[in-house]
Every structure is written in C-alpha cells, then in structure tokens.
PDB file of N, CA and C in Angstrom:
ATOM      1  N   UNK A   1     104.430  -2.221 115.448  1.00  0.00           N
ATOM      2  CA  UNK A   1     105.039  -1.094 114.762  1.00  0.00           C
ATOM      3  C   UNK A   1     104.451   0.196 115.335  1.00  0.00           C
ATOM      4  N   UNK A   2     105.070   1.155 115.714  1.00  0.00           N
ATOM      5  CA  UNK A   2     105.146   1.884 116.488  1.00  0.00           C
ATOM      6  C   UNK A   2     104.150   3.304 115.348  1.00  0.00           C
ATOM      7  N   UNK A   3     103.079   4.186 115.812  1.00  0.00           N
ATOM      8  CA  UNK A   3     102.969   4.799 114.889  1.00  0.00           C
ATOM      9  C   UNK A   3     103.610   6.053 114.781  1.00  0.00           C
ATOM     10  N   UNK A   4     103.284   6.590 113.622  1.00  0.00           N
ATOM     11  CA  UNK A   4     103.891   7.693 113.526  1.00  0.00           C
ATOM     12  C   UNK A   4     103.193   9.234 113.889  1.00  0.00           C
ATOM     13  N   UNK A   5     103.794  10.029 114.180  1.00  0.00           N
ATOM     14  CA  UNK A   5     103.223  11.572 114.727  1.00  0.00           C
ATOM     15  C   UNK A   5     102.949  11.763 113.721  1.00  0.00           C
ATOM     16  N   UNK A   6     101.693  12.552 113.781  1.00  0.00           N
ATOM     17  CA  UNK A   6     100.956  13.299 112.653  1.00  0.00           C
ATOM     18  C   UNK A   6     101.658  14.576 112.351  1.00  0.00           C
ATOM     19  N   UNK A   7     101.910  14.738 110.882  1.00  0.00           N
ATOM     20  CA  UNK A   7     102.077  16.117 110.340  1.00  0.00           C
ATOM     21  C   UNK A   7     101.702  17.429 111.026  1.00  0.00           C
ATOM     22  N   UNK A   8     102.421  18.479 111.467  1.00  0.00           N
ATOM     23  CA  UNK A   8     102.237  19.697 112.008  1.00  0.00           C
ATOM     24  C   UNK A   8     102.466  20.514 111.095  1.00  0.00           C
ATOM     25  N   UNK A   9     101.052  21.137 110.241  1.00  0.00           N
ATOM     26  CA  UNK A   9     101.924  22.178 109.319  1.00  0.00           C
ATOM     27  C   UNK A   9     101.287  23.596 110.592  1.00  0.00           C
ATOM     28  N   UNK A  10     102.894  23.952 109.804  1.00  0.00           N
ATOM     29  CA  UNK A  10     102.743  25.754 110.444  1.00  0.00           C
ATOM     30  C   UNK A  10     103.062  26.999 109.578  1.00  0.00           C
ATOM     31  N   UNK A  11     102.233  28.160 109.436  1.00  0.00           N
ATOM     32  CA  UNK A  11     102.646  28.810 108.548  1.00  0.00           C
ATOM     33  C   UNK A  11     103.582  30.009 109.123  1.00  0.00           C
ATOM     34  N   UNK A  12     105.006  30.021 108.756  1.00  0.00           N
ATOM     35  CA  UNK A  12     105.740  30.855 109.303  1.00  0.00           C
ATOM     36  C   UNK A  12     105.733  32.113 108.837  1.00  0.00           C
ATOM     37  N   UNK A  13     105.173  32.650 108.101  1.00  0.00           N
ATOM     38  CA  UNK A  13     104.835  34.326 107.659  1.00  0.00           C
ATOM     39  C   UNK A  13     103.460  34.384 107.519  1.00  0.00           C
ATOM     40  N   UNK A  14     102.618  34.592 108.324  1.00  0.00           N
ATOM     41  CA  UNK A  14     101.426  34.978 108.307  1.00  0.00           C
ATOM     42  C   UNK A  14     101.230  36.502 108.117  1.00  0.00           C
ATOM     43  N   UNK A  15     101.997  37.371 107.574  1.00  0.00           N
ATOM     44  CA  UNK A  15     101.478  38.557 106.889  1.00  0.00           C
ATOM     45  C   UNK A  15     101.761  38.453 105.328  1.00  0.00           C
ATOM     46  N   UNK A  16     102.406  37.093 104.969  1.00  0.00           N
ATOM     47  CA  UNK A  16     102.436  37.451 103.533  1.00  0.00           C
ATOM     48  C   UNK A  16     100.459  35.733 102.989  1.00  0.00           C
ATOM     49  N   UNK A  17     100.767  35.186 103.839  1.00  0.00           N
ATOM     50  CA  UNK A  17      99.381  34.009 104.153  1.00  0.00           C
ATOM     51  C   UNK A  17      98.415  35.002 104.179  1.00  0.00           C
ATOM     52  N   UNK A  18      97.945  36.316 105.392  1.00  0.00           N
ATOM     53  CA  UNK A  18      96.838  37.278 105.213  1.00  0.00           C
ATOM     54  C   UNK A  18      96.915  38.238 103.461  1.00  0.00           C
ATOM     55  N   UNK A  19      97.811  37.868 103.259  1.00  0.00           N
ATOM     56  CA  UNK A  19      98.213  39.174 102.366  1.00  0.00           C
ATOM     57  C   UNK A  19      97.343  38.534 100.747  1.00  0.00           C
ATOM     58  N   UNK A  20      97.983  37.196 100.804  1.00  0.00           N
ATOM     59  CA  UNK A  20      97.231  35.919  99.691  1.00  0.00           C
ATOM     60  C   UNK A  20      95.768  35.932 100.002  1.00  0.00           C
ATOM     61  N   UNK A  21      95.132  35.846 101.085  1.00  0.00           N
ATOM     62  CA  UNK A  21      93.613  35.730 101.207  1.00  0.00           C
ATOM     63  C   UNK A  21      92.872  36.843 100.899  1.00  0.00           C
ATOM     64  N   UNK A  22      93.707  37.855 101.067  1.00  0.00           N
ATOM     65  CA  UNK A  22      92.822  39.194 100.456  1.00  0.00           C
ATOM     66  C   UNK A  22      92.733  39.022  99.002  1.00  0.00           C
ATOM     67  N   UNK A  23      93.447  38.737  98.282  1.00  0.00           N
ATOM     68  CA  UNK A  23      94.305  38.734  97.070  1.00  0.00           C
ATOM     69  C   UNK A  23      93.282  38.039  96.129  1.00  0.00           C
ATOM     70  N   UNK A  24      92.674  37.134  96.937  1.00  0.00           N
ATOM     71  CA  UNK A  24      91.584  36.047  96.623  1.00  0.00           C
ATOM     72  C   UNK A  24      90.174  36.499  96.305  1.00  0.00           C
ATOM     73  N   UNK A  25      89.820  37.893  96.803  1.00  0.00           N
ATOM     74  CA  UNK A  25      88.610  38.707  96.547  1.00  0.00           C
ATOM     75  C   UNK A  25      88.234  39.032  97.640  1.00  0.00           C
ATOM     76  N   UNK A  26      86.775  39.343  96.865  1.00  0.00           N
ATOM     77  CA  UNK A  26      86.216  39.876  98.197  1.00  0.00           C
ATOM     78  C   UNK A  26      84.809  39.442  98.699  1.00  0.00           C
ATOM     79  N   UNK A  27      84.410  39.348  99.917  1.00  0.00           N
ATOM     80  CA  UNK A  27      83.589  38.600 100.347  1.00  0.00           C
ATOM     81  C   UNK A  27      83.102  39.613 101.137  1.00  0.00           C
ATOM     82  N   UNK A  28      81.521  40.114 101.319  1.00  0.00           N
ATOM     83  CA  UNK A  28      80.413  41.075 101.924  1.00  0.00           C
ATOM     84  C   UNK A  28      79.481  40.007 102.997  1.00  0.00           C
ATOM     85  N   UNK A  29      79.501  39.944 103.786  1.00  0.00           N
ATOM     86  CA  UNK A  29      78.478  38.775 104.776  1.00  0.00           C
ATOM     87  C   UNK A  29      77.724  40.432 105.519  1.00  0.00           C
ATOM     88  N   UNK A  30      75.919  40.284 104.851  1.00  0.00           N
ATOM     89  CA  UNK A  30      75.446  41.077 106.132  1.00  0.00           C
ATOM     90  C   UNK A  30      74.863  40.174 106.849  1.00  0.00           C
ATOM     91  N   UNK A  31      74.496  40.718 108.264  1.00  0.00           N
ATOM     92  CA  UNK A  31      73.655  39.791 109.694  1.00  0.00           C
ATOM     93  C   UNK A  31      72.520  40.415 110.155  1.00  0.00           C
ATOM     94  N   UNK A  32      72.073  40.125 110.246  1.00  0.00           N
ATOM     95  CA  UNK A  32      70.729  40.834 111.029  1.00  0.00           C
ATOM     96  C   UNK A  32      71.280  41.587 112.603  1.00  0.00           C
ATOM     97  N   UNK A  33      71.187  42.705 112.682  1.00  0.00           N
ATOM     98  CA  UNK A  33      71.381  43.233 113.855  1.00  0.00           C
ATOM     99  C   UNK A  33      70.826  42.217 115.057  1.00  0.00           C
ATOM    100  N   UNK A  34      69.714  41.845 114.882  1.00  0.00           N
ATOM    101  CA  UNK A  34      68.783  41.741 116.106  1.00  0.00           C
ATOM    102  C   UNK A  34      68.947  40.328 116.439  1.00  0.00           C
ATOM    103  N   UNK A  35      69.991  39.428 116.090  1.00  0.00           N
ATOM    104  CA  UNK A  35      70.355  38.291 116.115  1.00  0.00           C
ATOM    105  C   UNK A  35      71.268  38.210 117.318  1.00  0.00           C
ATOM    106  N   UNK A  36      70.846  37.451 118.213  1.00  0.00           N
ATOM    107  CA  UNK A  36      71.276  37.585 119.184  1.00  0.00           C
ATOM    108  C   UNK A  36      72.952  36.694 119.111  1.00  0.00           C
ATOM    109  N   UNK A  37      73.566  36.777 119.530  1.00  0.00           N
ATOM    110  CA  UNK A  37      74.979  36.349 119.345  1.00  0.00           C
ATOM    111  C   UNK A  37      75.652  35.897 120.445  1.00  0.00           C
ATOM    112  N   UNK A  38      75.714  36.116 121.901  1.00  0.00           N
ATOM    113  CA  UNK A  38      75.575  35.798 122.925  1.00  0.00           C
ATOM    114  C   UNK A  38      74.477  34.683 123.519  1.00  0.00           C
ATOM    115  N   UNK A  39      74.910  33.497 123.906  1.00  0.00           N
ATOM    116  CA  UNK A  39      74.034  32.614 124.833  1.00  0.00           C
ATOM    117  C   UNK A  39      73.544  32.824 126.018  1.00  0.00           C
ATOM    118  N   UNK A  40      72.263  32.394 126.107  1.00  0.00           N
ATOM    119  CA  UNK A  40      71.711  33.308 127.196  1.00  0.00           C
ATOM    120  C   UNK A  40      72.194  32.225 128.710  1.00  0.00           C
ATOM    121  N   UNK A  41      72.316  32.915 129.502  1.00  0.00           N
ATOM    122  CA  UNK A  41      72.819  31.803 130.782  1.00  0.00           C
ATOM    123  C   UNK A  41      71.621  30.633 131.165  1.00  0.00           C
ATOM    124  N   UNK A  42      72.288  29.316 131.321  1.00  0.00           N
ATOM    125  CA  UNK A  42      70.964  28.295 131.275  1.00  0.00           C
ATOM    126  C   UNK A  42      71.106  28.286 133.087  1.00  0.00           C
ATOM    127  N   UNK A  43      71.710  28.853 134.177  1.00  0.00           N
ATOM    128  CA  UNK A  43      71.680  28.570 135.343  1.00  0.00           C
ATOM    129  C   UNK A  43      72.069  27.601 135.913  1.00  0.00           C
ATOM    130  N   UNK A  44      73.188  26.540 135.270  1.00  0.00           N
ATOM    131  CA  UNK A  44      73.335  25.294 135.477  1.00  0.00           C
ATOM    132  C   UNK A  44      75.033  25.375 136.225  1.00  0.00           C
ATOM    133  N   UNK A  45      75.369  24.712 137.086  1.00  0.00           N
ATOM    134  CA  UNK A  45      77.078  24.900 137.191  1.00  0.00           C
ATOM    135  C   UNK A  45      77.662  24.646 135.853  1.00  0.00           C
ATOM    136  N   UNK A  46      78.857  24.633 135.931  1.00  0.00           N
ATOM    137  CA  UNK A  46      79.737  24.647 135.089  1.00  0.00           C
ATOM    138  C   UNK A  46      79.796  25.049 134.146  1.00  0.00           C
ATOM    139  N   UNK A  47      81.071  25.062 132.940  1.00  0.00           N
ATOM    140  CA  UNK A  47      81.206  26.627 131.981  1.00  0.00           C
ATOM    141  C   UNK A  47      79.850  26.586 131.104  1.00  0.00           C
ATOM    142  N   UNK A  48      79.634  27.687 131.458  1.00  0.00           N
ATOM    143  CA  UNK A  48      78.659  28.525 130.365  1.00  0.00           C
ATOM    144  C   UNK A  48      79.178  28.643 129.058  1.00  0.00           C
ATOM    145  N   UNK A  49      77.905  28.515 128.334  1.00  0.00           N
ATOM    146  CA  UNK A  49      78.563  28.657 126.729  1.00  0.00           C
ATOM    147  C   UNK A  49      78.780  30.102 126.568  1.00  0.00           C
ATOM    148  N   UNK A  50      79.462  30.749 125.189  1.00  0.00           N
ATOM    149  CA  UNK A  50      79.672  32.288 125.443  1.00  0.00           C
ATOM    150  C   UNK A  50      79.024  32.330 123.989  1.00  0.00           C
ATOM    151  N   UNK A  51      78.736  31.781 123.097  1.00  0.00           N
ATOM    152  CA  UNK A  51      77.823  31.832 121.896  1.00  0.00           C
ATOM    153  C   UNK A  51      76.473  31.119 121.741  1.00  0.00           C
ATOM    154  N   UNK A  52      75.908  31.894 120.765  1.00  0.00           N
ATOM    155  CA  UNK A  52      74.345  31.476 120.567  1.00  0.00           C
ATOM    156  C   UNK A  52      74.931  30.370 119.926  1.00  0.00           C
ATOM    157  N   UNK A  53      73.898  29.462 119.534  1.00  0.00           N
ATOM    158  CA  UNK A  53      73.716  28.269 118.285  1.00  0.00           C
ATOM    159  C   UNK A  53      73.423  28.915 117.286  1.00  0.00           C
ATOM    160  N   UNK A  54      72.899  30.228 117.160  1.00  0.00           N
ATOM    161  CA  UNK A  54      72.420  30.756 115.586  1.00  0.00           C
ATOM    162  C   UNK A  54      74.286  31.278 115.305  1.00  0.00           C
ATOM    163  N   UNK A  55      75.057  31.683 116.439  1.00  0.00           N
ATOM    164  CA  UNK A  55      76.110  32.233 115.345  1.00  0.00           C
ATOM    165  C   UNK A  55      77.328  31.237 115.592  1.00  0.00           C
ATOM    166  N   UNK A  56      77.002  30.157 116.142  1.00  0.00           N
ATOM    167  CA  UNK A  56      78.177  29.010 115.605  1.00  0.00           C
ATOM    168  C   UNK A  56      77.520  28.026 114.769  1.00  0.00           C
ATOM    169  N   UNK A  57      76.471  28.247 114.358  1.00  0.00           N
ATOM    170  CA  UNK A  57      75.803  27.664 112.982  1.00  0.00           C
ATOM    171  C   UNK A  57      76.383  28.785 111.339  1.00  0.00           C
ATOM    172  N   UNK A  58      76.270  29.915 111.801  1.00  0.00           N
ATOM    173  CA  UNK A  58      76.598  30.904 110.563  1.00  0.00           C
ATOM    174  C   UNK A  58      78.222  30.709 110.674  1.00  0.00           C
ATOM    175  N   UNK A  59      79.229  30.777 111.875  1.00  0.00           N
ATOM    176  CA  UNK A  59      80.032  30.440 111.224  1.00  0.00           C
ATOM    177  C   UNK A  59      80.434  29.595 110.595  1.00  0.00           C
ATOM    178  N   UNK A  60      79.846  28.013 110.895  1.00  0.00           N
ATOM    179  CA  UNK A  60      79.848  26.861 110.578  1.00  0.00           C
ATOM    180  C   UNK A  60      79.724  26.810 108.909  1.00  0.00           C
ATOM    181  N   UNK A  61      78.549  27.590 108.723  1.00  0.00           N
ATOM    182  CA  UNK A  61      77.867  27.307 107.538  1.00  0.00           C
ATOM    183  C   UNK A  61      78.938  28.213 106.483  1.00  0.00           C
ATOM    184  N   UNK A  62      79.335  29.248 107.319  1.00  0.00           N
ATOM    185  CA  UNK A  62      80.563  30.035 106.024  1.00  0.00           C
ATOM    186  C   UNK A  62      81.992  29.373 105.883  1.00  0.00           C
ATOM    187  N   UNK A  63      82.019  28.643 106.900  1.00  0.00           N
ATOM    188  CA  UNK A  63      83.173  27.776 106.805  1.00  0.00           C
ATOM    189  C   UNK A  63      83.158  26.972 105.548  1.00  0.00           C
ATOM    190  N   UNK A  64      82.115  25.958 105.535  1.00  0.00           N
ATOM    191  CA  UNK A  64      82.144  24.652 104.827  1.00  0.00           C
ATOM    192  C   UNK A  64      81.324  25.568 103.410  1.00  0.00           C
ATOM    193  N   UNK A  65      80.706  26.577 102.997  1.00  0.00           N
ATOM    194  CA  UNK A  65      80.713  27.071 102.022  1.00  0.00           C
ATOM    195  C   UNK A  65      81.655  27.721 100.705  1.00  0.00           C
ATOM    196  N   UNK A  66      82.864  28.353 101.802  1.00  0.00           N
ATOM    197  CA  UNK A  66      83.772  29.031 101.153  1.00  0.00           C
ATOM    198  C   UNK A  66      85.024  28.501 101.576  1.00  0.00           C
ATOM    199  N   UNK A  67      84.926  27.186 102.321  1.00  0.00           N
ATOM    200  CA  UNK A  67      86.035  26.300 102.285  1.00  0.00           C
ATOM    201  C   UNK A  67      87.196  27.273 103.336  1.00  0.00           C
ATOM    202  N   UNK A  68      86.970  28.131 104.157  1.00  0.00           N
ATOM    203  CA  UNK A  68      87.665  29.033 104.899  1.00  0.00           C
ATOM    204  C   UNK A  68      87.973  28.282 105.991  1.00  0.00           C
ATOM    205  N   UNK A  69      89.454  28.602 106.639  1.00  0.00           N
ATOM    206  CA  UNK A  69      89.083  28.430 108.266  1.00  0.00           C
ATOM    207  C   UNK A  69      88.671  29.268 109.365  1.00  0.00           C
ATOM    208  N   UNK A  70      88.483  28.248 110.402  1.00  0.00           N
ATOM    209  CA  UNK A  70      87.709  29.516 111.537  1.00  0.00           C
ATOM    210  C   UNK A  70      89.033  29.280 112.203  1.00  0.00           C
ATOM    211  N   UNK A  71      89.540  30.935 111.791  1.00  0.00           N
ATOM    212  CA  UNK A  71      90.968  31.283 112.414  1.00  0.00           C
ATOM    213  C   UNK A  71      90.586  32.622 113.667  1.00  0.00           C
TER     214      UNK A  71
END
C-alpha cells in the first residue's frame, strides 16, 4: 500500500496571520550587547557556520518556551 503525502499546510494571508500574533500580546526579550552572535571562523573548508551556539540556543530556547515559530 502505497503511502500517502504528508499534509502541506500554507497560510494564504499572512498579513491578517501577523496581524493575530500581535493581537496575542506582547513580548520584551533583552540580550546582552556583548554576546557575541556571529561564529567565529574555525579555518576548516567547507560552509562556515554564520551563528554563534549562544544565539541558536536563545532562539531555540524562545521557541520551545512560548511555543513560537522560528519564522
């Protein structure tokens, strides 16, 4: 039995979708300036990362906190 394609949802008005998330409150995130945010080059071939681990951990961590996506 042959399977089936997975569900594609798509949201076709994404200014009234942004318009609902505001709608939802409001959310203040401060950062430490001095946090570096950029990965530093390790000298190795091939692609370089373009983020630290400290800020794909913070987004990570605001993701699965406030149930958001990383859009």
């Amino acid at each position: 039995m042959p399977k089936s394609a997975p569900t594609r949802y798509r949201t076709p008005n994404w200014s009234a979708y942004n318009a609902a998330l505001r709608e939802r409150g409001s959310l203040t995130v401060w950062f430490d300036p001095s946090t570096p945010w950029h990965a530093t080059p390790s000298g190795k071939r091939g692609g370089q990362p373009v983020y630290s681990d400290a800020a794909i951990q913070a987004c990570l961590t605001i993701k699965v906190l406030f149930g958001l996506p990383l859009r």
